[in-house]
Protein backbone atom coordinates (compact mmCIF):
# COMPACT_ATOMS: atom_id res chain seq x y z
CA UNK A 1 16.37 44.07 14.55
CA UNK A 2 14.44 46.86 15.19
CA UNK A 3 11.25 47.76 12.43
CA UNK A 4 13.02 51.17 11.64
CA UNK A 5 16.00 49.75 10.90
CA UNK A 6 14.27 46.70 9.57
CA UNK A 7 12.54 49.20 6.84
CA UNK A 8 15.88 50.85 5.99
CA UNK A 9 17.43 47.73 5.31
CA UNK A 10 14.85 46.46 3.23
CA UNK A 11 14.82 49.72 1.10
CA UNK A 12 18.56 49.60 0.54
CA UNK A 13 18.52 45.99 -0.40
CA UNK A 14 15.72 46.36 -2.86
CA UNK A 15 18.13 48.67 -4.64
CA UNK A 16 21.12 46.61 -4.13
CA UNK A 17 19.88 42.69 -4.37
CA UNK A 18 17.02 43.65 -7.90
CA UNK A 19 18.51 43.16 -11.21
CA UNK A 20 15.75 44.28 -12.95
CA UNK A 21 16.46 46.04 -16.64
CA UNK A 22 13.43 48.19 -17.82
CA UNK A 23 10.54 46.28 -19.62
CA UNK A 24 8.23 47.70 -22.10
CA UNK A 25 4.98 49.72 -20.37
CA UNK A 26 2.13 47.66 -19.12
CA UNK A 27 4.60 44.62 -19.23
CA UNK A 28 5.37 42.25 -16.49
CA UNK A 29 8.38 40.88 -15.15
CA UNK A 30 9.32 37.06 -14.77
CA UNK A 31 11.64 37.18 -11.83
CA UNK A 32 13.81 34.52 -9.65
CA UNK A 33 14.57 34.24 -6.03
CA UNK A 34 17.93 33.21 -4.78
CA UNK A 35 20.42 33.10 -2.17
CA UNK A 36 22.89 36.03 -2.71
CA UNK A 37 25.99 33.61 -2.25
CA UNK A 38 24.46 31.60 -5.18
CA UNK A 39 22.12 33.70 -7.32
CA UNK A 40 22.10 31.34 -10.34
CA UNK A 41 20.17 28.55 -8.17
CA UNK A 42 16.68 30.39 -7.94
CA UNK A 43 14.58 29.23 -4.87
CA UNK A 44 11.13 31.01 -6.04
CA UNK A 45 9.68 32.50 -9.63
CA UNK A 46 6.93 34.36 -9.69
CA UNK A 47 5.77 37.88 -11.54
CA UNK A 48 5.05 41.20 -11.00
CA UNK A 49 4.47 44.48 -12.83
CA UNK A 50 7.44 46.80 -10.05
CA UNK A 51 9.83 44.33 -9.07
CA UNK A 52 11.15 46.97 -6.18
CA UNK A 53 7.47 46.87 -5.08
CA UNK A 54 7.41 42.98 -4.84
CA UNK A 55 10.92 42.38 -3.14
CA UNK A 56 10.24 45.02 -0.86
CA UNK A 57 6.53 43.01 -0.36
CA UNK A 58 8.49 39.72 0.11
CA UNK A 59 11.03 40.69 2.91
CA UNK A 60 8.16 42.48 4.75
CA UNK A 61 6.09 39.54 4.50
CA UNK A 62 8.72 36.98 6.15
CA UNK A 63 8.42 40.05 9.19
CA UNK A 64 12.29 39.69 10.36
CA UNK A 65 11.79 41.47 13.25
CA UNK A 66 9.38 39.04 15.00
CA UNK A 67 10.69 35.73 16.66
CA UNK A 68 10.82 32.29 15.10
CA UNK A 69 8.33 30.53 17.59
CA UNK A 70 6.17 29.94 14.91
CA UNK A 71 4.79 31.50 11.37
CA UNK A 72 1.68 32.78 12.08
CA UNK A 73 1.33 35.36 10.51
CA UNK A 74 1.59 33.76 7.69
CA UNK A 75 -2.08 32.79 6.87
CA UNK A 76 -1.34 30.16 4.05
CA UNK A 77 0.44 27.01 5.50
CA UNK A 78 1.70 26.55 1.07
CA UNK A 79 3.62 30.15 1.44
CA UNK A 80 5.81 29.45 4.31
CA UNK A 81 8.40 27.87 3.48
CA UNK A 82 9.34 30.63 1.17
CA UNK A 83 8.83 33.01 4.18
CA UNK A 84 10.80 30.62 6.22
CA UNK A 85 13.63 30.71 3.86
CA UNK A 86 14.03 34.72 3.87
CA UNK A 87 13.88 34.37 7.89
CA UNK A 88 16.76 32.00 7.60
CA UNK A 89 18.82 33.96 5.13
CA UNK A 90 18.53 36.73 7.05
CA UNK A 91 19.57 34.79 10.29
CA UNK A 92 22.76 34.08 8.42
CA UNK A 93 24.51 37.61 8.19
CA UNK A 94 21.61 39.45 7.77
CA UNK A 95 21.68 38.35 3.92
CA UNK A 96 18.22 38.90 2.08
CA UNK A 97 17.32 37.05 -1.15
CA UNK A 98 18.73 38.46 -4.65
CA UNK A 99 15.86 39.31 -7.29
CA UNK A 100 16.84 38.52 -11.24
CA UNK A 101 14.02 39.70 -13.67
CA UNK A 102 14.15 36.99 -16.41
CA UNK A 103 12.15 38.63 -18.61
CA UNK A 104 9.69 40.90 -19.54
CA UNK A 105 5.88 39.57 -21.14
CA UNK A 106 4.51 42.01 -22.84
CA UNK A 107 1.30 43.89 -21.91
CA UNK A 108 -0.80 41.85 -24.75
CA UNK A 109 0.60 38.37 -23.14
CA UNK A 110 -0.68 36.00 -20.38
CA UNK A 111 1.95 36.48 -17.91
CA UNK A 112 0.79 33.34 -16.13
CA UNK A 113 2.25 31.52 -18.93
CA UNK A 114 5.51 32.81 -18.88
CA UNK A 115 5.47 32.25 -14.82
CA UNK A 116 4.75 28.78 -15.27
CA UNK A 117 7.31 28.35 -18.10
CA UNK A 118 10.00 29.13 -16.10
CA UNK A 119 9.22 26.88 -13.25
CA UNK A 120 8.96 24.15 -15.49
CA UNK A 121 12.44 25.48 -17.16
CA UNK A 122 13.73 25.98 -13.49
CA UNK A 123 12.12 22.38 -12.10
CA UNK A 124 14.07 20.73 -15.16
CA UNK A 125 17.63 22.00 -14.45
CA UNK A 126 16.82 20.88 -10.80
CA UNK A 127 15.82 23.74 -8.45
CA UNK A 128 14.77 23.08 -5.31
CA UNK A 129 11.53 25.71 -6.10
CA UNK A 130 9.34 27.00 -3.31
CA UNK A 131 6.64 28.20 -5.20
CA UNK A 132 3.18 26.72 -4.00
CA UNK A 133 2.93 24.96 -7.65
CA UNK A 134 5.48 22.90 -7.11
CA UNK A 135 4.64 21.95 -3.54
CA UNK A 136 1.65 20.12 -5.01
CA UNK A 137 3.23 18.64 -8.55
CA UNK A 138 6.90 18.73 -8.28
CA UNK A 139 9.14 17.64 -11.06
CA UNK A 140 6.17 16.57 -12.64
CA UNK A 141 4.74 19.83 -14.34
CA UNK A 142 4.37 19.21 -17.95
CA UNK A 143 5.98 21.15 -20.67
CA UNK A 144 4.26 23.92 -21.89
């Protein structure tokens, strides 16, 4: 696909594939990534103060348009299978990863904490996360 098109795409599925209900000002959002055909089996949490900003960020960063021979423009060998996975979502029918905001932390909160509490939350019901933290600890974060 063509990086026009590409860009268009993204921007209508940003609107279409982010459930994101307003937070409070200053707050930031605790949000899952999932497969579209199965968006209650997240595949990525992580945080962000404009969740259209981030999805948007995400798609661009797997770069659809450019050829499988090999990731490299992905600098950081612990982020690619996460890119890897939006390149083979979208090799299936074109389908792009579904964005649920969990939940808003609120400005005077460590949003850190929140992030890592729902990996740990996510990690015990059994998702298969792709979130760098879990690369290196697995199942075996502790409870916060």
């Amino acid at each position: 696909m063509r990086a026009p098109i590409l860009t268009r795409t993204v921007m209508a599925a940003a609107r279409s594939h982010v459930y994101a209900h307003r937070g409070p000002d200053g707050g930031t959002a605790i949000y899952t990534l999932a497969d579209p055909r199965d968006v209650r089996c997240a595949r990525y949490v992580g945080q962000t103060r404009n969740p259209l900003a981030r999805y948007a960020q995400h798609v661009r960063m797997a770069r659809l348009s450019l050829p499988d021979d090999h990731p490299w423009w992905i600098r950081s060998v612990k982020h690619r299978p996460l890119y890897a996975w939006i390149r083979e979502l979208h090799r299936d029918g074109g389908r792009l990863p579904f964005m649920w905001v969990e939940e808003w932390v609120e400005p005077c909160a460590d949003p850190r904490v929140a992030e890592r509490a729902a990996i740990v939350r996510w990690l015990t019901h059994g998702a298969a996360l792709l979130n760098v933290e879990t690369l290196d600890v697995g199942p075996q974060l502790p409870l916060l």
